[in-house]
Protein backbone atom coordinates (compact mmCIF):
# COMPACT_ATOMS: atom_id res chain seq x y z
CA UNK A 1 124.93 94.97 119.38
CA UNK A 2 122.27 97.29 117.84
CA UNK A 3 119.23 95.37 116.25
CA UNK A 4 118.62 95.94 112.29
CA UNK A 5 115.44 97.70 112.11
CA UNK A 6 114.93 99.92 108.86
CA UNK A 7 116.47 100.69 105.72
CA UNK A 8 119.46 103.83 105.23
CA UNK A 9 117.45 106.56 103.99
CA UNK A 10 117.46 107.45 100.70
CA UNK A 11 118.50 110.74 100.69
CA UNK A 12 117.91 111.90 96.95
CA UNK A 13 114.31 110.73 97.92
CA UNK A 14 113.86 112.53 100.85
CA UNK A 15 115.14 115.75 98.30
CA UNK A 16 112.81 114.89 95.98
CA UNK A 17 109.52 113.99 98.32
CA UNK A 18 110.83 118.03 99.99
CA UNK A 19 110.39 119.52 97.39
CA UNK A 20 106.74 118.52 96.61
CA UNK A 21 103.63 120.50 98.11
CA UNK A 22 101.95 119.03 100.84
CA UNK A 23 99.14 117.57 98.50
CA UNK A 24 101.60 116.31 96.82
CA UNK A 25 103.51 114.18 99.27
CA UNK A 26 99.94 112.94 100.26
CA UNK A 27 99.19 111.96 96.74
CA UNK A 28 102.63 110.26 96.82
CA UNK A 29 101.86 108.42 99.65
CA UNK A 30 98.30 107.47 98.29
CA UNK A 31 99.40 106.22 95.39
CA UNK A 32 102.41 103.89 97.66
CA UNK A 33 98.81 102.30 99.55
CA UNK A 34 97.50 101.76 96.50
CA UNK A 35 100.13 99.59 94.71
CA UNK A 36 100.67 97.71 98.33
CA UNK A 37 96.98 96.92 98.99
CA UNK A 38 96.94 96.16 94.56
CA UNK A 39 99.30 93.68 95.35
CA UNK A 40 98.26 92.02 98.13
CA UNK A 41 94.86 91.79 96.69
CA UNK A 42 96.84 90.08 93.63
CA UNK A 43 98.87 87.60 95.69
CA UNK A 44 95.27 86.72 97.36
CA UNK A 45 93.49 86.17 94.08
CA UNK A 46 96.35 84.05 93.38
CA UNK A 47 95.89 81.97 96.00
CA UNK A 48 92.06 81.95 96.15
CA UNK A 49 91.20 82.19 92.45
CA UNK A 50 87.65 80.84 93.58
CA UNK A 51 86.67 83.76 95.72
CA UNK A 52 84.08 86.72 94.46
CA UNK A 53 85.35 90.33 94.55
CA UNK A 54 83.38 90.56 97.80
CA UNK A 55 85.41 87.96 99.63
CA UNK A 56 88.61 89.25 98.14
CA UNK A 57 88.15 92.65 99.44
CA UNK A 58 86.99 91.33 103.18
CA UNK A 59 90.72 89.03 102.71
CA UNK A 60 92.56 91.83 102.14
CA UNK A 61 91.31 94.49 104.40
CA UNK A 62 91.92 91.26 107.21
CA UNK A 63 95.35 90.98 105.82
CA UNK A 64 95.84 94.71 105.84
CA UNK A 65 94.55 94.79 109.58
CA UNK A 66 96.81 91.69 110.80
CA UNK A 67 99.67 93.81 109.76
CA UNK A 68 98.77 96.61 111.54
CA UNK A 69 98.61 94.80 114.44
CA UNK A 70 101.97 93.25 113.49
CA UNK A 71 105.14 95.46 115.30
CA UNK A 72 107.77 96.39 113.25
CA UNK A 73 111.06 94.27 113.79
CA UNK A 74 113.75 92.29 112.09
């Protein structure tokens, strides 16, 4: 049996994302980075409402870097 590993594609997005410029699938795909690393910076100033921007930043680039480190898998 195959193992679950990503989501169908979403073909009227792939149409879409085509027929952007280069810059702007870049810009597309800056602005996706920014509204993940947005809310994981939220979700940690949740749950460290205590912590300066300083320490929030250095929490979520650690976050961001565990999950780079983290393989991809069900």
């Amino acid at each position: 049996m195959d193992t679950y590993r990503f989501d169908p594609i979403d073909l009227e997005q792939m149409r879409l994302l085509g027929r952007l410029s280069p810059g702007g699938r870049i810009r597309v795909m800056l602005d996706a980075r920014e509204l993940a690393v947005g809310l994981i910076r939220g979700r940690l100033r949740r749950q460290y409402p205590d912590l300066s921007p300083r320490e929030l930043n250095l929490k979520t680039l650690e976050e961001l870097a565990r999950a780079e480190r983290t393989s991809p898998g069900p």
